[in-house]
C-alpha atoms as a PDB file:
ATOM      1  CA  UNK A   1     -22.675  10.362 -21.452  1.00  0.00           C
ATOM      2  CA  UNK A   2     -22.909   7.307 -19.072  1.00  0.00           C
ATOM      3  CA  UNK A   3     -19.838   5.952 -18.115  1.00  0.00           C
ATOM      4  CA  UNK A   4     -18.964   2.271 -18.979  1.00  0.00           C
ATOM      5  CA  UNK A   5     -17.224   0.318 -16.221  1.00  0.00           C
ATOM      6  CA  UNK A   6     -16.081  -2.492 -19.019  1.00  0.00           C
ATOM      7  CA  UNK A   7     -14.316   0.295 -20.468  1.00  0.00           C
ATOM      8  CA  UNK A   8     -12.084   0.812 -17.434  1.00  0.00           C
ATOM      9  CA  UNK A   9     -11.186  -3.023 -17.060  1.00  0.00           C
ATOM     10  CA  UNK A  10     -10.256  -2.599 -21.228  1.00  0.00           C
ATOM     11  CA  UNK A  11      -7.734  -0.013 -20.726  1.00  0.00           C
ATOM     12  CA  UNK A  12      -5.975  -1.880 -17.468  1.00  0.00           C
ATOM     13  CA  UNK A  13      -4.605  -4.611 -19.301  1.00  0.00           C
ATOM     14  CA  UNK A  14      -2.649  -6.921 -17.649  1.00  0.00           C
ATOM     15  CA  UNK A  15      -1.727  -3.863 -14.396  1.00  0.00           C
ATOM     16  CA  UNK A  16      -1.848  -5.882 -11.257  1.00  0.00           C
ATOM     17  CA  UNK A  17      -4.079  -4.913  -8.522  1.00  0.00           C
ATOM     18  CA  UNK A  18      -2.789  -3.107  -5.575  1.00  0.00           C
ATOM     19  CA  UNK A  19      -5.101  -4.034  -2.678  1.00  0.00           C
ATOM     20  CA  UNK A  20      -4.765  -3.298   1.018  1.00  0.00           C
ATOM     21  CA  UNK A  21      -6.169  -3.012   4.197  1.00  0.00           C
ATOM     22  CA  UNK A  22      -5.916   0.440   4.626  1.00  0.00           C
ATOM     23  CA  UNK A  23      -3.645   3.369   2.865  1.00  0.00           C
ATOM     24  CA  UNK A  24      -1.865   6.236   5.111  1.00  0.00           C
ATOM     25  CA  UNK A  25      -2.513  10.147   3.566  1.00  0.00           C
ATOM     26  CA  UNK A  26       1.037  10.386   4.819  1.00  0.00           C
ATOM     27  CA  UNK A  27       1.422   8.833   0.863  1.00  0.00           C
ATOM     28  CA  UNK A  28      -0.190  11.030  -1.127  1.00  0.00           C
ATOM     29  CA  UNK A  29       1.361  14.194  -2.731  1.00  0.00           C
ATOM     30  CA  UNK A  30      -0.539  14.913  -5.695  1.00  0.00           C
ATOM     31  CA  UNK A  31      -4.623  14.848  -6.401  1.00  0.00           C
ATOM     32  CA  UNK A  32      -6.382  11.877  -5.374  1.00  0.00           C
ATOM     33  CA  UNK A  33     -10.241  10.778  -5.809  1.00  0.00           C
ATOM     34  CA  UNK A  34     -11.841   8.031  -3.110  1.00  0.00           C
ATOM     35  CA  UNK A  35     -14.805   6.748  -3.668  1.00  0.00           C
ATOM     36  CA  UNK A  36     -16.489   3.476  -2.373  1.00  0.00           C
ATOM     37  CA  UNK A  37     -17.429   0.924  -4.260  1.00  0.00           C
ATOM     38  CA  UNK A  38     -19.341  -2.612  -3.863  1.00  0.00           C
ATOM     39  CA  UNK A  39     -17.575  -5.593  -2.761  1.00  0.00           C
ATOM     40  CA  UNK A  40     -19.267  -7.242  -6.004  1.00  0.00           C
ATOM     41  CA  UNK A  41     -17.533  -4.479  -8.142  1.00  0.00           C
ATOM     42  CA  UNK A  42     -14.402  -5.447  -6.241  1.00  0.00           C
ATOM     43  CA  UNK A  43     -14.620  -9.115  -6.086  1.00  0.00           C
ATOM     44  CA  UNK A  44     -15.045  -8.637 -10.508  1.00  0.00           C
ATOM     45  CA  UNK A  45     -12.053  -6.434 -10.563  1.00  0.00           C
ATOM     46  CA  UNK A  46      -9.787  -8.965  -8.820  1.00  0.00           C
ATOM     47  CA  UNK A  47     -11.105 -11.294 -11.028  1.00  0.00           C
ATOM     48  CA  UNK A  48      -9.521  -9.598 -13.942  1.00  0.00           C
ATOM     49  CA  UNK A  49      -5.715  -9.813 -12.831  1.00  0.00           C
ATOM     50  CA  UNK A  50      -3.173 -10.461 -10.376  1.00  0.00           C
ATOM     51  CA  UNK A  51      -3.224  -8.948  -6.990  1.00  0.00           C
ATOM     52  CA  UNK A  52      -0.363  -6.925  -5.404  1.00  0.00           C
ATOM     53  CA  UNK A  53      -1.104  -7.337  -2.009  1.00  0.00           C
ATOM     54  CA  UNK A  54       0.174  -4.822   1.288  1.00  0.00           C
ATOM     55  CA  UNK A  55      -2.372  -6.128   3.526  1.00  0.00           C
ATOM     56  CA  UNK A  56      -0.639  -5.744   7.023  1.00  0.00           C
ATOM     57  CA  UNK A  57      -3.098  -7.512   9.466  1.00  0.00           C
ATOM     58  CA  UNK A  58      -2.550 -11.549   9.797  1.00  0.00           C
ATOM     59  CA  UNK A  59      -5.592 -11.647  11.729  1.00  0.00           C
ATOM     60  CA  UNK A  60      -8.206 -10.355   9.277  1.00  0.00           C
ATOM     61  CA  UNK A  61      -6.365 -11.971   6.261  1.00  0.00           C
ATOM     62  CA  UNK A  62      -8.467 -14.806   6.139  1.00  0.00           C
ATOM     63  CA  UNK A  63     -11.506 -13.355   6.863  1.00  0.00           C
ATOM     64  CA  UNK A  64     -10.795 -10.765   4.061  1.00  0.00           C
ATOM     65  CA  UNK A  65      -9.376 -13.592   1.524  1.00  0.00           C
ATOM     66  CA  UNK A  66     -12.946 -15.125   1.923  1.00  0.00           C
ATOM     67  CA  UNK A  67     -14.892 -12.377   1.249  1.00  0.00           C
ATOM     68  CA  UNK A  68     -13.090 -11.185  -1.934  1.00  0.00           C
ATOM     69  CA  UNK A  69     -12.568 -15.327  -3.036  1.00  0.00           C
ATOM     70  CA  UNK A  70      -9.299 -14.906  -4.251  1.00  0.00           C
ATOM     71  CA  UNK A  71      -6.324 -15.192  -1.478  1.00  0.00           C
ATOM     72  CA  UNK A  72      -4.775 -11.517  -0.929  1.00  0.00           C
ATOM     73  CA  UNK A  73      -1.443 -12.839   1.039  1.00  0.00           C
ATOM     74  CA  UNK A  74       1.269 -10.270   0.530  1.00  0.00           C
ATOM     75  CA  UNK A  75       4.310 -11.822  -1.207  1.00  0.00           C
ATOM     76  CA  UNK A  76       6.286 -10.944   2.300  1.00  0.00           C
ATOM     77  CA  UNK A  77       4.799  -9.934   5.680  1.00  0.00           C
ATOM     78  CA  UNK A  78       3.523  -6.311   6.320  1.00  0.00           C
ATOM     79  CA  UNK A  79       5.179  -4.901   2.734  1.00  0.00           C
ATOM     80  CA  UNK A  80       5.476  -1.107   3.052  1.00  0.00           C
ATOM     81  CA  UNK A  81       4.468   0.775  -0.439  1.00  0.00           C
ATOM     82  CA  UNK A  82       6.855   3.600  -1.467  1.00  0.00           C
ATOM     83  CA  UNK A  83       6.252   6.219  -3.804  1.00  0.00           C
ATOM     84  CA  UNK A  84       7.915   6.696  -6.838  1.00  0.00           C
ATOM     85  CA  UNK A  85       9.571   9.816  -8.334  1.00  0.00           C
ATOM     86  CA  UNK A  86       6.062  10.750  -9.528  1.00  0.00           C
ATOM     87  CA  UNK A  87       4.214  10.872  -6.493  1.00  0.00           C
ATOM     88  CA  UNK A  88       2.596   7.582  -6.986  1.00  0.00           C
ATOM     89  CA  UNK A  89       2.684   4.421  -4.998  1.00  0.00           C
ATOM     90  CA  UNK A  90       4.802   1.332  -5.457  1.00  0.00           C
ATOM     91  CA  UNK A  91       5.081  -2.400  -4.252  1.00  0.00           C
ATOM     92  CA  UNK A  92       7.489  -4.612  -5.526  1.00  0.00           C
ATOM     93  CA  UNK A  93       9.603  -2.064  -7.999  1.00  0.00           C
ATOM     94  CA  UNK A  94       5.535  -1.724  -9.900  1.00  0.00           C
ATOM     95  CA  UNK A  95       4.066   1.689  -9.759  1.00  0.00           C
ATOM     96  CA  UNK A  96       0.465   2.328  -9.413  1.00  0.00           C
ATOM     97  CA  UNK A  97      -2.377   4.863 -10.448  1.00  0.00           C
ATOM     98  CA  UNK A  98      -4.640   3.077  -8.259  1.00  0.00           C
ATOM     99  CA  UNK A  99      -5.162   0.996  -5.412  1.00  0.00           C
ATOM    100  CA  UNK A 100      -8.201  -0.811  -3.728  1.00  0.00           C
ATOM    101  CA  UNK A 101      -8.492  -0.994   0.291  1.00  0.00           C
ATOM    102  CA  UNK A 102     -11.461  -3.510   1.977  1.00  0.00           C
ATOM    103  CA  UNK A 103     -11.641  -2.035   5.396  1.00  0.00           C
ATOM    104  CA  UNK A 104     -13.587  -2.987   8.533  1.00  0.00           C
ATOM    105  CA  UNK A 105     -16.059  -1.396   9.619  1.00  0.00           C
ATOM    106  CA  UNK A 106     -15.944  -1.515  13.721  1.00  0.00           C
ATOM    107  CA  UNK A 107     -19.075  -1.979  15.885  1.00  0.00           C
ATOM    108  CA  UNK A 108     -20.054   1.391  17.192  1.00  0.00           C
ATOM    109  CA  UNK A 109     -18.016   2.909  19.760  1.00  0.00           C
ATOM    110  CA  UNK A 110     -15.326   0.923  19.128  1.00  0.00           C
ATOM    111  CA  UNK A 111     -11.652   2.493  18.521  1.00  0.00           C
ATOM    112  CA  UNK A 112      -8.994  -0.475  18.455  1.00  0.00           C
ATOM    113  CA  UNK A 113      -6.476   0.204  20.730  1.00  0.00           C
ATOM    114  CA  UNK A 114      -2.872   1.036  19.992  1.00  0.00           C
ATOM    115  CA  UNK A 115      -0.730  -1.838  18.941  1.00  0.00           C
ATOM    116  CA  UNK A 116      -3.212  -4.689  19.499  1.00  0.00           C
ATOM    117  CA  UNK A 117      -5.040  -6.479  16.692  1.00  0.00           C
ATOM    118  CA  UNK A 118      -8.411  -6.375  16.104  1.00  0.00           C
ATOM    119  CA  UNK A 119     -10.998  -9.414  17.506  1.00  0.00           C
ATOM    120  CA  UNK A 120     -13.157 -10.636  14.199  1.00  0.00           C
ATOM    121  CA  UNK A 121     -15.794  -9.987  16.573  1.00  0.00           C
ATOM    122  CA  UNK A 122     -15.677  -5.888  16.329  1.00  0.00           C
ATOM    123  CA  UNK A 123     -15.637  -6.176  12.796  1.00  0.00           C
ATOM    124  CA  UNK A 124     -19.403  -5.698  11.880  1.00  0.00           C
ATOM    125  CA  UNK A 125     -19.327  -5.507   8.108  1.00  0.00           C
ATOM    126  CA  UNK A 126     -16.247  -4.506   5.593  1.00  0.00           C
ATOM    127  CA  UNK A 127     -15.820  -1.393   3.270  1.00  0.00           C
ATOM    128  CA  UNK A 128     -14.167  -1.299  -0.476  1.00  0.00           C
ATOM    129  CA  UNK A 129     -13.155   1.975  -1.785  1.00  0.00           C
ATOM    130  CA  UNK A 130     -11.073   2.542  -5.096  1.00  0.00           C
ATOM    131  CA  UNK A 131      -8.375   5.479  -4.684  1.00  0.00           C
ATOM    132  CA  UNK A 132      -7.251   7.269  -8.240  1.00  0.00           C
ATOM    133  CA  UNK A 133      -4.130   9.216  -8.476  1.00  0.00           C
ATOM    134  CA  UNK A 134      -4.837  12.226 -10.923  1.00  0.00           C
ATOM    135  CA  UNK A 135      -2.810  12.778 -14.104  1.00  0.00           C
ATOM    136  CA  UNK A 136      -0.302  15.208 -13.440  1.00  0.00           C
END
């Protein structure tokens, strides 16, 4: 049976969006799927609600605001997600079953260095992915 994307945006309601710019593995502990997606399948789901935002790099904020069209500034700067009691991630006291990341993808070769931003110039393209935290 094919599956039916609409179906998924039915059954979130009105859950906010937890975006980011990346997501540490030091955060998960329980079953998670990762898969990417398209920026246009993205872009639609930020369409459907409001975004809870941990993006933690000013300097690609702008860049990344324009490519999604919505504006992903975090409600305070660099917000740390905890997790809750069930292994799952929070921002802002709301707990989450999933979370979207658009990351950079770096010109080849390149490895930022430690504790310096990244130019927009190594930033050759940008990657969504969709992470699911499995039912327990």
């Amino acid at each position: 049976m094919k599956h039916d994307k609409s179906d998924d945006l039915a059954k979130m309601g009105d859950q906010p969006i937890l975006l980011g710019n990346t997501f540490s593995l030091t955060l998960v502990t329980r079953p998670i799927q990762i898969e990417p997606i398209s920026l246009d399948e993205l872009r639609g789901r930020l369409l459907a609600g409001r975004i809870c935002s941990f993006w933690g790099h000013a300097n690609t904020l702008d860049a990344a605001s324009q490519i999604l069209g919505r504006d992903i500034t975090p409600t305070s700067e660099r917000p740390a997600l905890e997790l809750s009691k069930d292994g799952l991630p929070c921002l802002d006291k709301t707990e989450f079953s999933e979370c979207y990341v658009l990351t950079p993808q770096y010109r080849p070769g390149f490895r930022p260095a430690i504790g310096v931003e990244v130019n927009s110039d190594d930033i050759v393209g940008w990657q969504a992915l969709k992470i699911v935290w499995s039912e327990q």
